[in-house]
N, C-alpha and C. Protein backbone atom coordinates (compact mmCIF):
# COMPACT_ATOMS: atom_id res chain seq x y z
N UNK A 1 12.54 47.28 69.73
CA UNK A 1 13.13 46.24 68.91
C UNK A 1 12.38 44.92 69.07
N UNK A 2 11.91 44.45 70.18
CA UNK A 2 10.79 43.51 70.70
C UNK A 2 9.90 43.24 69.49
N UNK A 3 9.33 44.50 69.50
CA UNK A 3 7.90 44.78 68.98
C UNK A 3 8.38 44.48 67.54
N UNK A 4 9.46 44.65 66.91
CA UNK A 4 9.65 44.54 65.65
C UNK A 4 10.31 42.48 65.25
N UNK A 5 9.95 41.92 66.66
CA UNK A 5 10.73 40.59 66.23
C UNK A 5 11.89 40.71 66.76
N UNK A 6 12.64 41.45 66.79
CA UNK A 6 14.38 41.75 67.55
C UNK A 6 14.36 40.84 68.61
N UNK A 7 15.33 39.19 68.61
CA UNK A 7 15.86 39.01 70.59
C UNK A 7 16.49 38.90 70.54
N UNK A 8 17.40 38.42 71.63
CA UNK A 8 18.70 37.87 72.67
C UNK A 8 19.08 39.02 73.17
N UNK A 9 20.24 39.28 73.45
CA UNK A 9 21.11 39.93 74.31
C UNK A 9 21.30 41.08 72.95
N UNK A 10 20.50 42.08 73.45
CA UNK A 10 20.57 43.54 72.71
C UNK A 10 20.62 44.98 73.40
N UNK A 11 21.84 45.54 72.29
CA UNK A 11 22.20 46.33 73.91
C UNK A 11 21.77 47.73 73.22
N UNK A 12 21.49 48.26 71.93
CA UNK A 12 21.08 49.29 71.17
C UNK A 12 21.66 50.46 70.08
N UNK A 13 22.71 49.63 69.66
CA UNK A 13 23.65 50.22 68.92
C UNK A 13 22.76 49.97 67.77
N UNK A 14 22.83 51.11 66.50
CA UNK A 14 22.06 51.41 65.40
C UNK A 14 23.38 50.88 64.16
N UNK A 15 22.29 50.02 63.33
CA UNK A 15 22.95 49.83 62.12
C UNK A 15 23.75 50.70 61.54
N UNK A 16 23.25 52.26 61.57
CA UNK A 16 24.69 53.17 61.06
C UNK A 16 25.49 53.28 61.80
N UNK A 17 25.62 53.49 63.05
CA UNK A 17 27.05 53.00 63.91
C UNK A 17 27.73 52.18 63.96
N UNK A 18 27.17 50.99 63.56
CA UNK A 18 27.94 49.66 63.19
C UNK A 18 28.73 49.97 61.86
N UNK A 19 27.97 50.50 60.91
CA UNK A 19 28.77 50.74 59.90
C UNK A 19 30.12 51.22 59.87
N UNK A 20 29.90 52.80 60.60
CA UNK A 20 30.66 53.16 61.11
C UNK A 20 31.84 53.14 61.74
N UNK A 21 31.53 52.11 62.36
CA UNK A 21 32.79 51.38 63.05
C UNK A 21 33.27 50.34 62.02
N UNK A 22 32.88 49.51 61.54
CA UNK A 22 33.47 48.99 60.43
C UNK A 22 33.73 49.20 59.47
N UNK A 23 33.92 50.73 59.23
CA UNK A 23 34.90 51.14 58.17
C UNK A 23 36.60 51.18 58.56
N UNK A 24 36.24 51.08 60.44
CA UNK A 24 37.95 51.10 61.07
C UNK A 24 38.17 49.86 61.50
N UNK A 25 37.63 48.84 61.09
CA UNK A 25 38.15 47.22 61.31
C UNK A 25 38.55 46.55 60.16
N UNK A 26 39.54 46.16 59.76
CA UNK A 26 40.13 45.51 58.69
C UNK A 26 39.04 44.22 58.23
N UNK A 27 39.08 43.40 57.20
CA UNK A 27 38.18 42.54 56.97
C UNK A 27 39.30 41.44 57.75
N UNK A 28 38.61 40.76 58.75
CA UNK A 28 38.69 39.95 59.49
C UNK A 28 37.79 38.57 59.77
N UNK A 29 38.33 37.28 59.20
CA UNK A 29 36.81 36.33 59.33
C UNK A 29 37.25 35.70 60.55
N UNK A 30 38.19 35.43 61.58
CA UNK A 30 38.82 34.91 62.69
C UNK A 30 37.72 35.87 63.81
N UNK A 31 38.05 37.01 63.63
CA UNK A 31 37.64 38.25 64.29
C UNK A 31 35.97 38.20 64.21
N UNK A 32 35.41 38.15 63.21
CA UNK A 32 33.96 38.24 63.25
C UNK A 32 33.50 36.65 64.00
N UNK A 33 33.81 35.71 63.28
CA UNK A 33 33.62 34.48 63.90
C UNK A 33 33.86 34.72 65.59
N UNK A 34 34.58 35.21 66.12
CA UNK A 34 34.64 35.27 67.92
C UNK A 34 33.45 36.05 67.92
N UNK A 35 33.65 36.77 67.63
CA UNK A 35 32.69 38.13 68.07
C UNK A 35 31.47 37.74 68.10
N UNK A 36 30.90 37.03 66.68
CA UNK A 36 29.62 36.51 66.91
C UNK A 36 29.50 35.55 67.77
N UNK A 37 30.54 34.67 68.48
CA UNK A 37 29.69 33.58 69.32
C UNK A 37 29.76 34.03 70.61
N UNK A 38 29.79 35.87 70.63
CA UNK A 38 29.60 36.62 71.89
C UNK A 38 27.99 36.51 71.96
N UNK A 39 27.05 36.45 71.05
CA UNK A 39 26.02 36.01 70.78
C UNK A 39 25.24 37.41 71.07
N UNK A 40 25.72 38.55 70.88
CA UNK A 40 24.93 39.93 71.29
C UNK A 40 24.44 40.10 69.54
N UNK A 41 23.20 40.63 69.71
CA UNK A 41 22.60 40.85 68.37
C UNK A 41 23.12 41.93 67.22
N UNK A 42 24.02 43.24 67.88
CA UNK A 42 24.35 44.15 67.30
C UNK A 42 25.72 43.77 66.73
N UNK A 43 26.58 42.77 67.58
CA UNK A 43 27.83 42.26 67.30
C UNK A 43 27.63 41.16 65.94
N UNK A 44 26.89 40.42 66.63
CA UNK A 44 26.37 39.62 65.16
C UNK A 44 26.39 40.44 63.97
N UNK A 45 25.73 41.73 63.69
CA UNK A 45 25.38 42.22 62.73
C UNK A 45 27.13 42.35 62.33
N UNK A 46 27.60 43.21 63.18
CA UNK A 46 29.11 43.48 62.72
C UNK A 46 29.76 42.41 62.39
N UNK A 47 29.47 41.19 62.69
CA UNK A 47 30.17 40.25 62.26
C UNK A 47 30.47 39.77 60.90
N UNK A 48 28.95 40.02 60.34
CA UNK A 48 28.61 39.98 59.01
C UNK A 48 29.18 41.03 58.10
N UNK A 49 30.12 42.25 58.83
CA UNK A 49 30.35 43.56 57.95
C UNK A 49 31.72 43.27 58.30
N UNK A 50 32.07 42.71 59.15
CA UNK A 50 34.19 42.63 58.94
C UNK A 50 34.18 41.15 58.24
N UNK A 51 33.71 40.04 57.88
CA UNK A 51 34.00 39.00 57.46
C UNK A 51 34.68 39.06 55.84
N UNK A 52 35.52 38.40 55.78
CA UNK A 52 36.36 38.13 55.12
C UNK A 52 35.29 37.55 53.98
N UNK A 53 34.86 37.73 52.88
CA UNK A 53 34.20 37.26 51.89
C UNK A 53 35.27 35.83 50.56
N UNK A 54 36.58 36.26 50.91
CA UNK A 54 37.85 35.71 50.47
C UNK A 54 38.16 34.44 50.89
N UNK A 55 37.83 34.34 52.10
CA UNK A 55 38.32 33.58 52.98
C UNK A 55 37.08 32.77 54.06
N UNK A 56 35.87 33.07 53.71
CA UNK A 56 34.97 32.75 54.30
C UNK A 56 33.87 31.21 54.25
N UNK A 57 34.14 30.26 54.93
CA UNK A 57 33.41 29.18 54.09
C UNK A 57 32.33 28.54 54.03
N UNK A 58 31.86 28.03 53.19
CA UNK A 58 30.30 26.99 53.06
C UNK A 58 29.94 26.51 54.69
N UNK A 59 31.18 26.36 55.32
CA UNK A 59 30.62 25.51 56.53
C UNK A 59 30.76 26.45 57.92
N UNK A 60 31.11 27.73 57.49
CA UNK A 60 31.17 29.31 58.25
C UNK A 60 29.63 29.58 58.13
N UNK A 61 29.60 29.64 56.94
CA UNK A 61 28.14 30.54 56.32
C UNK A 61 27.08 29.26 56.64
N UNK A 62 26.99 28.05 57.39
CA UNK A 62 26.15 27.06 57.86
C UNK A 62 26.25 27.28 59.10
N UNK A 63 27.19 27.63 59.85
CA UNK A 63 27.69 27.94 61.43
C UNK A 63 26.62 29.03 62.19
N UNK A 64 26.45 30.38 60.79
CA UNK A 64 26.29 31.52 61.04
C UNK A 64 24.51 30.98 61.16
N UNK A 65 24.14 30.94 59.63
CA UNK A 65 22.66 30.75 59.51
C UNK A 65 22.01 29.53 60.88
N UNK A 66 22.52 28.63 60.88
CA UNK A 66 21.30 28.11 61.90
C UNK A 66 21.79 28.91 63.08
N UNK A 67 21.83 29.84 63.81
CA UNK A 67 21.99 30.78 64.70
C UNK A 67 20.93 32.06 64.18
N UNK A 68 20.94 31.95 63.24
CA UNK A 68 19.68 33.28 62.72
C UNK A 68 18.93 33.39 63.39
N UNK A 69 17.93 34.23 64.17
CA UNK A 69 16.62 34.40 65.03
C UNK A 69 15.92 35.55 64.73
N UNK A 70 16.53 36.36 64.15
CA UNK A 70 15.42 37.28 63.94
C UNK A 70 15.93 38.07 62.40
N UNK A 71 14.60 38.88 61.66
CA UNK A 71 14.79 39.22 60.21
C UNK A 71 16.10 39.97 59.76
N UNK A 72 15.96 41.04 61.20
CA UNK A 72 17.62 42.14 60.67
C UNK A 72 18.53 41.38 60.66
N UNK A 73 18.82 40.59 61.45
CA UNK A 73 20.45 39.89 61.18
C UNK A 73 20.39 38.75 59.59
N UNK A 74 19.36 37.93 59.56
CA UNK A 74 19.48 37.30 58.10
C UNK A 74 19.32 38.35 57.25
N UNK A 75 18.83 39.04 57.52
CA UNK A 75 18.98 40.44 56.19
C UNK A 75 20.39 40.83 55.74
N UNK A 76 20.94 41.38 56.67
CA UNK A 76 22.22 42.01 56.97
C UNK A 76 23.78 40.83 56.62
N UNK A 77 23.03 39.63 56.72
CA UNK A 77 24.33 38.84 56.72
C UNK A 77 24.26 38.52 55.25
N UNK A 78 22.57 38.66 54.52
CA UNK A 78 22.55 38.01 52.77
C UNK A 78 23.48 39.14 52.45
N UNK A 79 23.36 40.42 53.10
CA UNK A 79 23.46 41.65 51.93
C UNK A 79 24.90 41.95 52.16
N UNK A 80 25.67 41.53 53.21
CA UNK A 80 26.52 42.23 53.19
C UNK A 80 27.82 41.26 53.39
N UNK A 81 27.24 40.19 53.25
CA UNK A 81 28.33 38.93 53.10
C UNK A 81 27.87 37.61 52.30
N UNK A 82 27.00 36.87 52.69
CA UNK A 82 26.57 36.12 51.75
C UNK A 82 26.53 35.95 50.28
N UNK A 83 25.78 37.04 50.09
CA UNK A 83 25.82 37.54 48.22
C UNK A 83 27.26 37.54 47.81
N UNK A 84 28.27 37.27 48.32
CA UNK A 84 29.21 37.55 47.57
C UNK A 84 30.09 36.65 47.50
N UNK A 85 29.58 35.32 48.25
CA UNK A 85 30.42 34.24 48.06
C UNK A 85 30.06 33.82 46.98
N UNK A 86 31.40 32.69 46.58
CA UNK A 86 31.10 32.11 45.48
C UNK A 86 30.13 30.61 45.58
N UNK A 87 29.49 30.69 46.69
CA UNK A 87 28.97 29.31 46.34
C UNK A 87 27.26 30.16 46.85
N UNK A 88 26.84 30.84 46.82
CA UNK A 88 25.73 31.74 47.25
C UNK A 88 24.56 30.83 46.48
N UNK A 89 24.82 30.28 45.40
CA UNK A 89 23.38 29.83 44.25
C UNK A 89 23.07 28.35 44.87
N UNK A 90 24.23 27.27 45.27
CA UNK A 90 24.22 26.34 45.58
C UNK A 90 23.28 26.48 47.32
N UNK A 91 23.53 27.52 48.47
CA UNK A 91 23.34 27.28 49.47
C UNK A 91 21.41 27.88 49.16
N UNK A 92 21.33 28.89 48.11
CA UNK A 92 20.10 29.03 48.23
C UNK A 92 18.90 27.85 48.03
N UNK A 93 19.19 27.01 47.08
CA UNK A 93 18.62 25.70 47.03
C UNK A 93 18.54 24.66 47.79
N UNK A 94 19.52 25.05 48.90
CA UNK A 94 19.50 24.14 50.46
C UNK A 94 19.12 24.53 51.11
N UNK A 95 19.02 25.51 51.29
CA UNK A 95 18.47 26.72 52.87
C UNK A 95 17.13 26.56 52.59
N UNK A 96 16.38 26.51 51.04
CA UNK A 96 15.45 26.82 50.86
C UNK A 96 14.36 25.21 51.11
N UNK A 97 15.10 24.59 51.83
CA UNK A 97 14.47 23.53 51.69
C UNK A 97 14.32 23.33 53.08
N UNK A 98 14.90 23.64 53.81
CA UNK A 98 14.78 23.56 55.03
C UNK A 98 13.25 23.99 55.52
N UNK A 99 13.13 23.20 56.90
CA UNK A 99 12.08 23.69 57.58
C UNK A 99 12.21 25.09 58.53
N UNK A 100 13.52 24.93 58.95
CA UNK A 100 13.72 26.65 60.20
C UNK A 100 13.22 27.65 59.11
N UNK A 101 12.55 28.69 59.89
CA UNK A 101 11.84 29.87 59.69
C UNK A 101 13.36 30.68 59.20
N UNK A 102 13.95 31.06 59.79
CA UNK A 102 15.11 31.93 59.40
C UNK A 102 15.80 31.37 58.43
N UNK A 103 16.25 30.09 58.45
CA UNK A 103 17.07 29.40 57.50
C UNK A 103 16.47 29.56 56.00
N UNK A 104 15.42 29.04 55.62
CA UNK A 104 14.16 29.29 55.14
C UNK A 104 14.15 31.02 54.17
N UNK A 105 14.20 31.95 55.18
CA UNK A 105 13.97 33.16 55.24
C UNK A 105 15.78 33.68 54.21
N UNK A 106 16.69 33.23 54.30
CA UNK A 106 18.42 33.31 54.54
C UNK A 106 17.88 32.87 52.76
N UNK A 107 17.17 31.76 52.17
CA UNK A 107 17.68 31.41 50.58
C UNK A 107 16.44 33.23 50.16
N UNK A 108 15.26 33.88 50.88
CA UNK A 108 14.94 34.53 49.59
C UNK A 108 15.13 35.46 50.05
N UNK A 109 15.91 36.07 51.29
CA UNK A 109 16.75 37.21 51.21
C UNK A 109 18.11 37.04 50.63
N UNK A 110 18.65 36.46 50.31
CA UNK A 110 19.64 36.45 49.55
C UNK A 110 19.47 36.58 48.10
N UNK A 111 18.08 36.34 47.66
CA UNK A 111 17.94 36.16 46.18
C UNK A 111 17.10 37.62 45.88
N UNK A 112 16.81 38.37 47.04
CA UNK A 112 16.37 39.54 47.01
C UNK A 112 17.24 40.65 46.68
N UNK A 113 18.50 39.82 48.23
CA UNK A 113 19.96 41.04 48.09
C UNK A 113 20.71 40.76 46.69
N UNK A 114 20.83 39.80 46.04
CA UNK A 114 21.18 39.44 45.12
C UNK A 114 20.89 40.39 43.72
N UNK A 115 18.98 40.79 43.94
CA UNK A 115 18.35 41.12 42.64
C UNK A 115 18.99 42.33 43.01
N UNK A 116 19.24 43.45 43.95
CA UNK A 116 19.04 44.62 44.15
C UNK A 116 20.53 44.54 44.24
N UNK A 117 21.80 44.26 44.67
CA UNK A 117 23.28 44.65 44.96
C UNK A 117 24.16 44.12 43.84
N UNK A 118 23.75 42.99 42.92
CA UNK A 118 24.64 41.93 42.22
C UNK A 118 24.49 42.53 40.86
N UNK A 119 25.22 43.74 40.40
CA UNK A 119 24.55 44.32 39.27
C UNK A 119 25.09 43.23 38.08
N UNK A 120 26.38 42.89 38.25
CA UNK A 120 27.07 41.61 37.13
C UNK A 120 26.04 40.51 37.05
N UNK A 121 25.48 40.37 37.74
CA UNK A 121 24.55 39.08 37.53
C UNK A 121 23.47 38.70 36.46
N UNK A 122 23.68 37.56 35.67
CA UNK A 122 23.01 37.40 34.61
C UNK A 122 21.23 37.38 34.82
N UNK A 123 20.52 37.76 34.14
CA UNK A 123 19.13 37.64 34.11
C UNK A 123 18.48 36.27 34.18
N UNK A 124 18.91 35.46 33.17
CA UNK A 124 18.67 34.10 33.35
C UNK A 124 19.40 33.04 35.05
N UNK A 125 20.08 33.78 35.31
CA UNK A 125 19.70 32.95 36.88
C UNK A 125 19.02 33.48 37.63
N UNK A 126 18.67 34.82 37.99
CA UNK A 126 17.60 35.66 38.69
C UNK A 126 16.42 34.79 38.11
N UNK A 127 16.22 34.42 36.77
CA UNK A 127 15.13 33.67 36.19
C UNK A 127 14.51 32.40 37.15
N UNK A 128 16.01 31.63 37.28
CA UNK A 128 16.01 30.57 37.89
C UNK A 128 15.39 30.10 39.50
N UNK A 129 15.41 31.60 40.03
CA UNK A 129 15.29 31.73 41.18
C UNK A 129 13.16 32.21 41.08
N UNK A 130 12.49 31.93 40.23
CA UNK A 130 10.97 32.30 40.01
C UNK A 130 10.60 30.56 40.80
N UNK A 131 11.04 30.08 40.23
CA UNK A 131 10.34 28.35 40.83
C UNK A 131 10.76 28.46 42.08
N UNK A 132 11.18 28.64 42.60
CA UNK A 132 11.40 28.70 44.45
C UNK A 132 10.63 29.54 45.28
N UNK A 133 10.07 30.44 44.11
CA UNK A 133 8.98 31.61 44.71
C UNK A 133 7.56 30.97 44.61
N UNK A 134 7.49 30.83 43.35
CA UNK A 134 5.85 30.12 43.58
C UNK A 134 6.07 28.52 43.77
N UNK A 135 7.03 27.88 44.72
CA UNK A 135 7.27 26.70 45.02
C UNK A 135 6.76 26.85 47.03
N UNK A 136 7.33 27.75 46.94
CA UNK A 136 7.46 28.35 48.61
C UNK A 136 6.63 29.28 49.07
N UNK A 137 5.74 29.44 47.81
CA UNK A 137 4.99 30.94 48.57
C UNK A 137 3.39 30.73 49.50
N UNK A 138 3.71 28.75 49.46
CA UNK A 138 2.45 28.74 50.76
C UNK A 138 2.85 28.94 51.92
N UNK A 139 4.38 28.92 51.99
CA UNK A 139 4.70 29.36 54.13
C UNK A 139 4.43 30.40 54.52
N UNK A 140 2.99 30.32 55.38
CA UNK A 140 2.68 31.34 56.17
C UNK A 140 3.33 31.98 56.89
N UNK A 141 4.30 31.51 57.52
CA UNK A 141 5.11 31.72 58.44
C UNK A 141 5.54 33.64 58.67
N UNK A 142 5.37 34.56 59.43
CA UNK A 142 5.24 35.82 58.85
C UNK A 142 6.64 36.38 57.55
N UNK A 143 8.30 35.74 58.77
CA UNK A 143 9.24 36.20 58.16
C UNK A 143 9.89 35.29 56.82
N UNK A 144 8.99 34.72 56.52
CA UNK A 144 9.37 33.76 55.42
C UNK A 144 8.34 34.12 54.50
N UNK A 145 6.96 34.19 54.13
CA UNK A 145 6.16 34.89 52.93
C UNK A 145 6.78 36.58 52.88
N UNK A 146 6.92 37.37 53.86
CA UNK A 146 7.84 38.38 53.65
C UNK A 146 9.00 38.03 52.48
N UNK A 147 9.74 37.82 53.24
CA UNK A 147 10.92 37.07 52.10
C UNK A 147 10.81 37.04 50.96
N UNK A 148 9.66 36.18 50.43
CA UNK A 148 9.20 35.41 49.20
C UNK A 148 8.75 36.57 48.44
N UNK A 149 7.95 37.20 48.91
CA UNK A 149 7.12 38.40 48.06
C UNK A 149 8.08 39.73 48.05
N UNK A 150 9.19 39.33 48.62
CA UNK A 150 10.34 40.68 48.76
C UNK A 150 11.14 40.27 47.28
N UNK A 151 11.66 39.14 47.54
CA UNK A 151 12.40 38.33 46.23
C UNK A 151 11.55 38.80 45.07
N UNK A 152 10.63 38.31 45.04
CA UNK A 152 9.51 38.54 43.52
C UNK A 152 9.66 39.99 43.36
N UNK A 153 9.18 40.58 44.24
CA UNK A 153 9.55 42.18 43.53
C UNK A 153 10.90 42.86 43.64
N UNK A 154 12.17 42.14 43.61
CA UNK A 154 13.40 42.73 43.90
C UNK A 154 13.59 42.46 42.29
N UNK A 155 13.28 40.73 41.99
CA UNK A 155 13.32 40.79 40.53
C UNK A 155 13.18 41.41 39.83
N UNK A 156 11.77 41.75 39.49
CA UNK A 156 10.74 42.66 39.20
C UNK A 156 11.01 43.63 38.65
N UNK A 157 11.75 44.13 39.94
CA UNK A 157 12.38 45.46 39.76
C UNK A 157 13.49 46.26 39.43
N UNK A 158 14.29 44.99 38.88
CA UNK A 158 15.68 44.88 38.50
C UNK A 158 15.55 45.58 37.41
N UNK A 159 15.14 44.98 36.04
CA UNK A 159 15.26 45.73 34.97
C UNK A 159 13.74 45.34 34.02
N UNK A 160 13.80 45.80 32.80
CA UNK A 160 12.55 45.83 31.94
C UNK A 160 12.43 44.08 31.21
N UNK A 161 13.59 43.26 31.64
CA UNK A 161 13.33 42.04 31.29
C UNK A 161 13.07 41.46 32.32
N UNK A 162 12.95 41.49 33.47
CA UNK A 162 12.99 40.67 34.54
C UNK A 162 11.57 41.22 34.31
N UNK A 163 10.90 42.40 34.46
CA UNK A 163 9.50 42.58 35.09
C UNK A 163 8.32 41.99 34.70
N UNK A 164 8.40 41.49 32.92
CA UNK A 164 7.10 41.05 33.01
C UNK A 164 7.14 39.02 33.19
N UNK A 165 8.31 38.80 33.47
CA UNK A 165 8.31 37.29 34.28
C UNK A 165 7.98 37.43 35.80
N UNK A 166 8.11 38.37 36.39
CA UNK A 166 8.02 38.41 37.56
C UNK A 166 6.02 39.07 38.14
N UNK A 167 5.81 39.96 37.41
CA UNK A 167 4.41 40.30 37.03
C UNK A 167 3.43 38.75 37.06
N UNK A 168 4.38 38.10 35.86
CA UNK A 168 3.62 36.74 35.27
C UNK A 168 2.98 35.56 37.07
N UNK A 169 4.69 35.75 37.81
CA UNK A 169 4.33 34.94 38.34
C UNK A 169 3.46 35.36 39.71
N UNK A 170 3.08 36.93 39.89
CA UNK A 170 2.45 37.52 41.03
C UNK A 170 1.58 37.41 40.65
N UNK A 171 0.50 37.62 39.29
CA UNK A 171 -0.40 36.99 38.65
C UNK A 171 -0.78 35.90 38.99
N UNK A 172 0.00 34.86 38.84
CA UNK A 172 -0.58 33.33 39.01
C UNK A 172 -0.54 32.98 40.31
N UNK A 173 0.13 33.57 41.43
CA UNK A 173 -0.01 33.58 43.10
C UNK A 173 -1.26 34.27 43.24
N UNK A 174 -1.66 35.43 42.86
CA UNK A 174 -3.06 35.94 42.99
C UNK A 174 -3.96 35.57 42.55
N UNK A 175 -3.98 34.36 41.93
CA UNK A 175 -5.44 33.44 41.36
C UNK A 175 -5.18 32.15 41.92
N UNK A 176 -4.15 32.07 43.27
CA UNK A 176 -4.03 30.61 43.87
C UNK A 176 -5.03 30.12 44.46
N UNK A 177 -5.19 29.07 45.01
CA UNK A 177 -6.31 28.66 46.11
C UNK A 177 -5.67 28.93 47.40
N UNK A 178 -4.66 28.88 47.36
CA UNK A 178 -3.58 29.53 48.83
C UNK A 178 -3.52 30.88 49.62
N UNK A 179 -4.29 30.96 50.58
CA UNK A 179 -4.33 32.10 51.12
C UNK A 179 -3.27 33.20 51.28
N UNK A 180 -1.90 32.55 51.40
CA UNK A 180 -0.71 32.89 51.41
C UNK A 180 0.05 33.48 50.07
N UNK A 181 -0.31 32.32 49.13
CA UNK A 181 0.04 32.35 48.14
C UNK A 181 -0.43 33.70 47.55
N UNK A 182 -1.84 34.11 47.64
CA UNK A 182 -2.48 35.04 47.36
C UNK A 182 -2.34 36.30 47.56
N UNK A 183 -1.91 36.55 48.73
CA UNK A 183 -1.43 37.84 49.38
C UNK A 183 -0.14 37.92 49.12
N UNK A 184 0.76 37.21 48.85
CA UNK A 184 1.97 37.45 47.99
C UNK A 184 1.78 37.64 46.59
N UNK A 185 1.39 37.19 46.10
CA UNK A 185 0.99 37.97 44.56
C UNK A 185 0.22 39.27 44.60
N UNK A 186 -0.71 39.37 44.75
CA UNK A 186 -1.38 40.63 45.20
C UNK A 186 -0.69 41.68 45.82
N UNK A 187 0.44 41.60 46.42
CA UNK A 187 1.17 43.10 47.29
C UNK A 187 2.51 43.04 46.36
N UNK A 188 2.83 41.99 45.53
CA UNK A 188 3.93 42.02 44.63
C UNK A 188 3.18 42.80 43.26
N UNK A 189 1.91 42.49 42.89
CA UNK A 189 1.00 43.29 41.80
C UNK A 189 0.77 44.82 42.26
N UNK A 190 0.22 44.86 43.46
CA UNK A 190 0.47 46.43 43.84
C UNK A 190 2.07 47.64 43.73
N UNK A 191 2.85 46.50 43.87
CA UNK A 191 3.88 47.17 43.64
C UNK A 191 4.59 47.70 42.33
N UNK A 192 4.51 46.36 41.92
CA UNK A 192 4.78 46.46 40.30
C UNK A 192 4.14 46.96 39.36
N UNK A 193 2.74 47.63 39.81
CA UNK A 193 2.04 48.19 38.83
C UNK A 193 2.05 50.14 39.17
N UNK A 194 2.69 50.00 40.18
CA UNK A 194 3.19 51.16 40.96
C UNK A 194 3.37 51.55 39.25
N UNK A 195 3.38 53.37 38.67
CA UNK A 195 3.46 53.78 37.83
C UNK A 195 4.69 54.39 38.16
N UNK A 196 5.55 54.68 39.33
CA UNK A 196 6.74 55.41 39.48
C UNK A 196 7.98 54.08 39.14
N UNK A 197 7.31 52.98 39.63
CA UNK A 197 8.42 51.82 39.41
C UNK A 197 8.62 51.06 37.75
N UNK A 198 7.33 51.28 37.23
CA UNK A 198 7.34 51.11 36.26
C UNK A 198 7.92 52.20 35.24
N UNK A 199 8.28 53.54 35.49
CA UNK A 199 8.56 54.27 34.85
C UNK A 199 10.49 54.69 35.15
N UNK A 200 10.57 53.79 35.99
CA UNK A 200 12.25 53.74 36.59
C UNK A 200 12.81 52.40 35.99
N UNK A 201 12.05 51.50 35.53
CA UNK A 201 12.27 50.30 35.22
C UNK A 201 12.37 50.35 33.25
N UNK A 202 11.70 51.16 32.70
CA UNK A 202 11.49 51.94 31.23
C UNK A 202 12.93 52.61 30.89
């Protein structure tokens, strides 16, 4: 887990066991909130899978993120709690401004989990979310250009209107002067020109 970025206090319980177990915990946001400031990495994750999405708030979901440290848990908290608040569009335009690496990382995994879980979601705000990609796609930073070039092709890959805006803008990252910039367009073009994705997207 080291080797993959994984720290703190990790004891080796697997994401499907967590699941697992939180199919027998009621949605609880009192309950996840303790649990996470046990500060163990696998509990964290669960924290994010009993939270109360109802009852959960702007200044919970600020509590949680600057505590982020490594990719699985901001992953796990866009996809399986975040995305579903109602103020999710507002915090991505703040997070995304930030300097922390994870915080940072929290606005384009969410706009990733968003493209791929939020099937109600209109096309024209997925739209909205292209200027934050080629706004952001010089942070080198490893788990933050990840992010960025994950978002672009989650779009992408949503449906046959999203793909050739999203094409457009991996295009214009791959003719940047930005080294960064570049290799995010370029592995978002490899993907999208993928003939199996393009033929699932048809």
């Amino acid at each position: 887990m080291q080797r993959f970025g994984i720290k703190g206090k990790v004891i080796g319980v697997t994401v499907v066991e967590l699941r697992s177990l939180a199919k027998h915990i009621d949605k609880n946001t009192p309950l996840a909130m303790g649990i996470w400031n046990e500060q163990y990495h696998e509990a964290r994750i669960l924290a994010t899978m009993i939270a109360d999405k109802n009852d959960f708030s702007a200044e919970q979901m600020d509590f949680m993120t600057k505590d982020f440290d490594s990719w699985d848990i901001t992953d796990q908290a866009c996809f399986n709690l975040f995305r579903h608040l109602p103020f999710y569009n507002e915090k991505i335009f703040e997070y995304v401004k930030s300097d922390e690496e994870f915080v940072r990382r929290t606005a384009f995994s969410l706009i990733a989990g968003l493209a791929v879980g939020n099937k109600k979601m209109a096309d024209t705000e997925l739209l909205n979310y292209l200027p934050l990609i080629k706004e952001y796609s010089f942070d080198e930073r490893n788990f933050v250009w990840k992010a960025v070039n994950w978002a672009l092709r989650q779009i992408g890959k949503r449906n046959k209107n999203l793909y050739p805006y999203s094409v457009r803008v991996a295009k214009e990252l791959s003719l940047s002067q930005d080294k960064t910039a570049i290799k995010i367009g370029k592995d978002a073009l490899r993907e999208l020109s993928d003939e199996k994705v393009i033929a699932r997207i048809k």
